[in-house]
PDB file of N, CA and C in Angstrom:
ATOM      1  N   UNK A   1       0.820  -1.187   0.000  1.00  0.00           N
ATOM      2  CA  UNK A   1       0.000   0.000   0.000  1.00  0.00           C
ATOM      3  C   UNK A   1       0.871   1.260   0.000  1.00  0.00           C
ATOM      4  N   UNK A   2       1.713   1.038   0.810  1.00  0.00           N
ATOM      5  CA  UNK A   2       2.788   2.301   0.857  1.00  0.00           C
ATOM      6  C   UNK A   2       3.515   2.647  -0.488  1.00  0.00           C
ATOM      7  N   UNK A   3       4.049   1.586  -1.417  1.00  0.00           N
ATOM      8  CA  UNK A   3       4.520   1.236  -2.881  1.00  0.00           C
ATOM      9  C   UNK A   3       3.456   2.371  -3.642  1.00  0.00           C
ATOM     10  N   UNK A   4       2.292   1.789  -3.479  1.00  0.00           N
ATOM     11  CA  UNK A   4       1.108   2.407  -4.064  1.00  0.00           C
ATOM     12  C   UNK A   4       0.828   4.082  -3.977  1.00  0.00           C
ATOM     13  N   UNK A   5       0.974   4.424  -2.596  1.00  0.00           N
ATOM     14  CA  UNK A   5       0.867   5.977  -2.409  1.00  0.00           C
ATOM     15  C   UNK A   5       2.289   6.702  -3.040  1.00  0.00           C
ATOM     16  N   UNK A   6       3.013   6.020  -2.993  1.00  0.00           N
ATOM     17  CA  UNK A   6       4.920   6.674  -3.284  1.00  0.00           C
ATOM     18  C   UNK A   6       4.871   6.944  -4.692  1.00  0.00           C
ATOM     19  N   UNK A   7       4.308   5.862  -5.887  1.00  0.00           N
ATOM     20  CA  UNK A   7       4.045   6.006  -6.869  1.00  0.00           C
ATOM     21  C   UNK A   7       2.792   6.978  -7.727  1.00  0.00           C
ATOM     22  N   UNK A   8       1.864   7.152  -6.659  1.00  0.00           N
ATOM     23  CA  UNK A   8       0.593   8.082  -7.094  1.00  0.00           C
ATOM     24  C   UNK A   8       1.408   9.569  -7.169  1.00  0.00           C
ATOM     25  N   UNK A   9       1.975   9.640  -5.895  1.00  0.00           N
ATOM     26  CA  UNK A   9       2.845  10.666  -5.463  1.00  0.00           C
ATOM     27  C   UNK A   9       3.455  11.168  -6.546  1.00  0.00           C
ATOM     28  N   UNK A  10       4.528  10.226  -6.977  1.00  0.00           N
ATOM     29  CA  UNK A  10       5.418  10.319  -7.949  1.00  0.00           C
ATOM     30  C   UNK A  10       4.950  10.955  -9.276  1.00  0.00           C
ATOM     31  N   UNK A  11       3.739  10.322  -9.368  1.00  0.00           N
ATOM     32  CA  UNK A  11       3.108  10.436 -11.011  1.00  0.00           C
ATOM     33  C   UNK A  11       1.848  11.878 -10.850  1.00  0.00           C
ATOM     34  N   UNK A  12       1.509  12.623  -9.397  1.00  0.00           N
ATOM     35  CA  UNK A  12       1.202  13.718  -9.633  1.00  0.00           C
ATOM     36  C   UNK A  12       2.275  14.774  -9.796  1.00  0.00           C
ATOM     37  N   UNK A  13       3.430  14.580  -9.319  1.00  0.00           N
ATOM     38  CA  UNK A  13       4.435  15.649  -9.193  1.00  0.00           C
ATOM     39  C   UNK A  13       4.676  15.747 -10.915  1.00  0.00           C
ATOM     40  N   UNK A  14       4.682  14.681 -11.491  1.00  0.00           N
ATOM     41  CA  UNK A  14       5.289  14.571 -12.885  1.00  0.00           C
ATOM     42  C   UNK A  14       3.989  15.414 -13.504  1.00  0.00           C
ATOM     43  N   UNK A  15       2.873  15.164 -13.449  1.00  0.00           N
ATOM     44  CA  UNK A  15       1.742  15.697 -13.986  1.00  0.00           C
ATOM     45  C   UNK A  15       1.625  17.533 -13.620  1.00  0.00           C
ATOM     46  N   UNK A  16       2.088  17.941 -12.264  1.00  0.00           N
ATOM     47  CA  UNK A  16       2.250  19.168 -12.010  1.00  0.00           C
ATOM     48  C   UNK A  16       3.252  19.783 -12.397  1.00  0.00           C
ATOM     49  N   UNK A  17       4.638  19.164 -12.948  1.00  0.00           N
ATOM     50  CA  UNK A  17       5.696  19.311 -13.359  1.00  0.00           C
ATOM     51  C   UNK A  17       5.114  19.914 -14.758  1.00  0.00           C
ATOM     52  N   UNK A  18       4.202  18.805 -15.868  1.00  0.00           N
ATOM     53  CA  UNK A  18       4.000  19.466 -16.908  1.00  0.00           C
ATOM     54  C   UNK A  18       3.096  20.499 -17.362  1.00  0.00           C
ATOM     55  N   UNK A  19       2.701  20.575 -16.456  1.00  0.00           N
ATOM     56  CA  UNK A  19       1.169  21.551 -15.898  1.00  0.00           C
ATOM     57  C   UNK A  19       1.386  22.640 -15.954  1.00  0.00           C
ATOM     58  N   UNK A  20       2.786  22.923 -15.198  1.00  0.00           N
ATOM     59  CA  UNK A  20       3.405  24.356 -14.555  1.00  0.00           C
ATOM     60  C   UNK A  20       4.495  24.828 -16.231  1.00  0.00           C
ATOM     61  N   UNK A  21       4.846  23.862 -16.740  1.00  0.00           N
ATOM     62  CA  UNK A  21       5.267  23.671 -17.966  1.00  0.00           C
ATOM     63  C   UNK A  21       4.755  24.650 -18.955  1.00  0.00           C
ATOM     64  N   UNK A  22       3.431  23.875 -19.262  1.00  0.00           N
ATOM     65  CA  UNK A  22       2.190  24.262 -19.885  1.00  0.00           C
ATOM     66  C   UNK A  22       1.929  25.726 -19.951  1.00  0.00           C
ATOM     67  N   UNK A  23       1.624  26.048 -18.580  1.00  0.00           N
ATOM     68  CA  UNK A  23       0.928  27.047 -18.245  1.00  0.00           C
ATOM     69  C   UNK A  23       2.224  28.150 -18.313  1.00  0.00           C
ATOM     70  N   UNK A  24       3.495  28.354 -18.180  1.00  0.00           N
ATOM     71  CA  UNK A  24       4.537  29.198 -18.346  1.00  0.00           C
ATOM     72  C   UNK A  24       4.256  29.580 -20.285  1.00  0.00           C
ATOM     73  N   UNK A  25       4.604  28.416 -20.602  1.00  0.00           N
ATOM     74  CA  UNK A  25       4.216  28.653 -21.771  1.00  0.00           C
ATOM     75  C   UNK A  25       3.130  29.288 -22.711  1.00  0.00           C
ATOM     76  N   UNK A  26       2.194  28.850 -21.960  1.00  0.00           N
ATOM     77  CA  UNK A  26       1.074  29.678 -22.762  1.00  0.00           C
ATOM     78  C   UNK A  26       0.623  30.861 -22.184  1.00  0.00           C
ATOM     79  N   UNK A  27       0.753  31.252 -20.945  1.00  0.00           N
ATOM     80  CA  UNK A  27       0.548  32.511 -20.657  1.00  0.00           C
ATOM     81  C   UNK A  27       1.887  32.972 -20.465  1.00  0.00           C
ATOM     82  N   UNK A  28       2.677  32.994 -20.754  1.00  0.00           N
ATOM     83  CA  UNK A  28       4.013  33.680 -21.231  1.00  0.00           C
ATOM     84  C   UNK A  28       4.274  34.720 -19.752  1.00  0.00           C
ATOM     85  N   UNK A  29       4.076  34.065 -18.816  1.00  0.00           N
ATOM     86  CA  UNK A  29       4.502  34.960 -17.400  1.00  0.00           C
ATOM     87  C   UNK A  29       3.684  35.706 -16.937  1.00  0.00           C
ATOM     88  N   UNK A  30       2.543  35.983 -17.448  1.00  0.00           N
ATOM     89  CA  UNK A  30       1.675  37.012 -17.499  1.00  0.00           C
ATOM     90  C   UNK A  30       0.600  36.949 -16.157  1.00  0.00           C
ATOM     91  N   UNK A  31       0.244  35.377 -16.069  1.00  0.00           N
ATOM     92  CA  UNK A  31      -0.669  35.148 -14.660  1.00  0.00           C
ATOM     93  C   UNK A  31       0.178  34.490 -13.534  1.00  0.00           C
ATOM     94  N   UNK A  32      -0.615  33.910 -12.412  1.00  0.00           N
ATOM     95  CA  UNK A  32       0.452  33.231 -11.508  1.00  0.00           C
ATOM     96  C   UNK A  32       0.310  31.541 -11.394  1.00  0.00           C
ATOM     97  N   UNK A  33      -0.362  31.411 -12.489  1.00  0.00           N
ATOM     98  CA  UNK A  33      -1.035  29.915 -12.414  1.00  0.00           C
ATOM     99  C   UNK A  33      -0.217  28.993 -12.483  1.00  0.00           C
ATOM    100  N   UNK A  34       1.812  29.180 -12.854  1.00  0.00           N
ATOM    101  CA  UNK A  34       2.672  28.763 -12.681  1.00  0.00           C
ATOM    102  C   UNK A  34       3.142  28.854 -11.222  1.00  0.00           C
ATOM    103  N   UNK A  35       3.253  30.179 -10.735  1.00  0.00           N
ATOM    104  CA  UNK A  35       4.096  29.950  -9.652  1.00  0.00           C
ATOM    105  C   UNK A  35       2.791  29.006  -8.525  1.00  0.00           C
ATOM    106  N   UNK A  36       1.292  29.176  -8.589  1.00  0.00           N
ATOM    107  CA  UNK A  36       0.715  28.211  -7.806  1.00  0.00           C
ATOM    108  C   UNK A  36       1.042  26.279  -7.940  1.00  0.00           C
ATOM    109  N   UNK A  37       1.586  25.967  -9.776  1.00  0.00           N
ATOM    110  CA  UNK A  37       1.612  24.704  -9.406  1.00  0.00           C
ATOM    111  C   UNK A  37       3.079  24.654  -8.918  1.00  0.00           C
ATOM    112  N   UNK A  38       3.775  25.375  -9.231  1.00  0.00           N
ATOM    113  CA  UNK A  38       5.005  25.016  -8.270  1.00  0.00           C
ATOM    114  C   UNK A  38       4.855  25.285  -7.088  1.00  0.00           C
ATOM    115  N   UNK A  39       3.511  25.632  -6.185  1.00  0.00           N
ATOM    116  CA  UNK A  39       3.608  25.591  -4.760  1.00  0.00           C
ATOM    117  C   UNK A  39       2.850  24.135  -4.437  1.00  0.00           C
ATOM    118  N   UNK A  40       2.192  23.757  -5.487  1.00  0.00           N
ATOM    119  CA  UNK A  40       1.328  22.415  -5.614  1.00  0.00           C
ATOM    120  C   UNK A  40       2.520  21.469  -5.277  1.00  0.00           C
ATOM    121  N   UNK A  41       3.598  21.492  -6.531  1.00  0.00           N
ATOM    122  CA  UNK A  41       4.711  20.154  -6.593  1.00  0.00           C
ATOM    123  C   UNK A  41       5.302  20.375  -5.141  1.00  0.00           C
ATOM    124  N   UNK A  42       6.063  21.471  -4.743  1.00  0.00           N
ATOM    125  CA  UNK A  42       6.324  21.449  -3.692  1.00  0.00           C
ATOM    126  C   UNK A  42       5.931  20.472  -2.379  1.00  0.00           C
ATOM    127  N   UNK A  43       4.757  21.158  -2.273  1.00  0.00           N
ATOM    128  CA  UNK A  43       4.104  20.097  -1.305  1.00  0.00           C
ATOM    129  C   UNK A  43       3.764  19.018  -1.725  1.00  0.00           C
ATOM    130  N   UNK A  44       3.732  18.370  -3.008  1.00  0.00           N
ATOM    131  CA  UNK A  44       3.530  17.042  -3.147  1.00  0.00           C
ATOM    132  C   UNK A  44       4.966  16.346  -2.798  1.00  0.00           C
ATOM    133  N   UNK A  45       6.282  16.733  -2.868  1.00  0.00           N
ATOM    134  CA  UNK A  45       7.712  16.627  -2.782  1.00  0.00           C
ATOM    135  C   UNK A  45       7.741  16.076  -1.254  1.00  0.00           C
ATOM    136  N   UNK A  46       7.336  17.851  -0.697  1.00  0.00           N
ATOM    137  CA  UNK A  46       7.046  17.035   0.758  1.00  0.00           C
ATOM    138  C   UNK A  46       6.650  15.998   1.921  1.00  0.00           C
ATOM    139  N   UNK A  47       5.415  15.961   0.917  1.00  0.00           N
ATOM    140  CA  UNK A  47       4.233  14.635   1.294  1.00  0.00           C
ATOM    141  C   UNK A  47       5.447  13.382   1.029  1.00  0.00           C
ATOM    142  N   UNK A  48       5.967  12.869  -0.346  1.00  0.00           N
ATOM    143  CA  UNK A  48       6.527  12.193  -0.571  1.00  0.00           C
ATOM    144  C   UNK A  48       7.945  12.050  -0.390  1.00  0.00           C
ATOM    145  N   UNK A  49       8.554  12.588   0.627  1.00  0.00           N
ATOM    146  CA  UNK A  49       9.544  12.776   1.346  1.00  0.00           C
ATOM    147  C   UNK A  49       9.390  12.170   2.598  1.00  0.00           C
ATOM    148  N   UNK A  50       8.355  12.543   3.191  1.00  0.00           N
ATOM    149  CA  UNK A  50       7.664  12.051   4.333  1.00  0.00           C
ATOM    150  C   UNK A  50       7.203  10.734   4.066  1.00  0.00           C
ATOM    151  N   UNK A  51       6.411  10.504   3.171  1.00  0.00           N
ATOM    152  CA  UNK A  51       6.063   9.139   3.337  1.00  0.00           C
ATOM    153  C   UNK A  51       7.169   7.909   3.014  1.00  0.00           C
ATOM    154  N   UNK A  52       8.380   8.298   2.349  1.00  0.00           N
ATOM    155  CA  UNK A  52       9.193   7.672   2.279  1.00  0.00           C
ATOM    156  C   UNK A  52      10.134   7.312   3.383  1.00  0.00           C
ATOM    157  N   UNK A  53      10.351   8.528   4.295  1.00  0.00           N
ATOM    158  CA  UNK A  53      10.840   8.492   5.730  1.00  0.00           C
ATOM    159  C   UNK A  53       9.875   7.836   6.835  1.00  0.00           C
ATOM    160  N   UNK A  54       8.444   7.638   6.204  1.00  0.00           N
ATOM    161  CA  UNK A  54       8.075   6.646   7.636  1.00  0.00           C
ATOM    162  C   UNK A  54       8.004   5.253   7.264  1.00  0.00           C
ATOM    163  N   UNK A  55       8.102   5.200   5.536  1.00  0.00           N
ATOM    164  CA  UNK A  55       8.410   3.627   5.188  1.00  0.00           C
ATOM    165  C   UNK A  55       9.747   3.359   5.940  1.00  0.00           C
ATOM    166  N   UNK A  56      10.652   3.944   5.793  1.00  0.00           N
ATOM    167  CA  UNK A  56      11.418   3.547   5.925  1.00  0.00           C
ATOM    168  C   UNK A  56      11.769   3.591   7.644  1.00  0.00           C
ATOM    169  N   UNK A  57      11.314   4.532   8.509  1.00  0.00           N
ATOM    170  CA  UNK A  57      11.263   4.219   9.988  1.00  0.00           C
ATOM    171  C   UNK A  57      10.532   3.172  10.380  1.00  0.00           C
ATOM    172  N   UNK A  58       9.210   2.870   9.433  1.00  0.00           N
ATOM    173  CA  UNK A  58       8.509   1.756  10.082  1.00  0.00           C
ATOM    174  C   UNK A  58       8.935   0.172  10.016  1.00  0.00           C
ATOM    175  N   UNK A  59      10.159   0.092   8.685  1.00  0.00           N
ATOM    176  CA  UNK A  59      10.432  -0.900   8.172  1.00  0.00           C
ATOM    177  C   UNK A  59       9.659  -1.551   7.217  1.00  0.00           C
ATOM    178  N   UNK A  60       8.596  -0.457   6.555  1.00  0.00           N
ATOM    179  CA  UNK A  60       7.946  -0.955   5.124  1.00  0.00           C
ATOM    180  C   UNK A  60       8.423  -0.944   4.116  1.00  0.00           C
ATOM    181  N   UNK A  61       9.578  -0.024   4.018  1.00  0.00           N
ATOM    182  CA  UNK A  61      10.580  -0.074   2.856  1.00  0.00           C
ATOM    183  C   UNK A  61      12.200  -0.157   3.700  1.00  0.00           C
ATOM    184  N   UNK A  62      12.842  -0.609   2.553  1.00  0.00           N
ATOM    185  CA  UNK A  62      13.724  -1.007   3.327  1.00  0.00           C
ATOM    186  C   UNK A  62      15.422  -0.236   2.246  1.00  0.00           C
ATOM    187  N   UNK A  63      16.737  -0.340   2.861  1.00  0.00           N
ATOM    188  CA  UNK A  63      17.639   0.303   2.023  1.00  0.00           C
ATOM    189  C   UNK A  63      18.066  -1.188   1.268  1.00  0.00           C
ATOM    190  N   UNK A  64      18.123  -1.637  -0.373  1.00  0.00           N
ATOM    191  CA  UNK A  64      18.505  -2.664  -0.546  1.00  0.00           C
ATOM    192  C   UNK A  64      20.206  -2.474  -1.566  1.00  0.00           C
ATOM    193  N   UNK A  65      20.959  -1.831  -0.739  1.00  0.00           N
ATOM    194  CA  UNK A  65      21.816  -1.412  -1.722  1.00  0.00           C
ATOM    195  C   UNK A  65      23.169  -2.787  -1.228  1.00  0.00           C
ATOM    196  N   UNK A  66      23.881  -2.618  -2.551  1.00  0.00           N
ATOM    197  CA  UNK A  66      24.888  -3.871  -2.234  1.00  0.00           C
ATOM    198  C   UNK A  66      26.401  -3.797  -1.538  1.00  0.00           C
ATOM    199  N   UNK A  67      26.212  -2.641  -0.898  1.00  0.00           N
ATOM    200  CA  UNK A  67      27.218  -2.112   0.148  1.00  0.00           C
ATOM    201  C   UNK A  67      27.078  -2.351   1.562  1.00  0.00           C
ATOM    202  N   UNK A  68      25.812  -2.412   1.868  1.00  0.00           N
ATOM    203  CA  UNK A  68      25.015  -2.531   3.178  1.00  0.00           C
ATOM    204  C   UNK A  68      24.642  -3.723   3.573  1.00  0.00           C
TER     205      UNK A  68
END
């Protein structure tokens, strides 16, 4: 379930990523409907920062690297 939210996560930031894209572009700087989705991604960054830090405090995700 946690896999599941990390990835929703993932795939709105990408969607607000092109959004904020979009919207630079076609209103050419003119409104703020850019700088709002970059306050959107932001906090989606956050959210998914966090939820990755309690997978990983809770032991739902784990570090699988081949050094460790």
């Amino acid at each position: 379930m946690l896999k599941f939210i990390i990835a929703v996560l993932a795939l709105a930031m990408l969607v607000s990523l092109f959004s904020s894209a979009f919207f630079l572009l076609k209103d050419k700087g003119n409104t703020s409907r850019a700088i709002y989705t970059l306050r959107v991604r932001v906090t989606i960054a956050m959210l998914l920062l966090l939820t990755i830090g309690y997978g990983l405090y809770t032991g739902q995700l784990g570090l699988n690297s081949p050094w460790g």
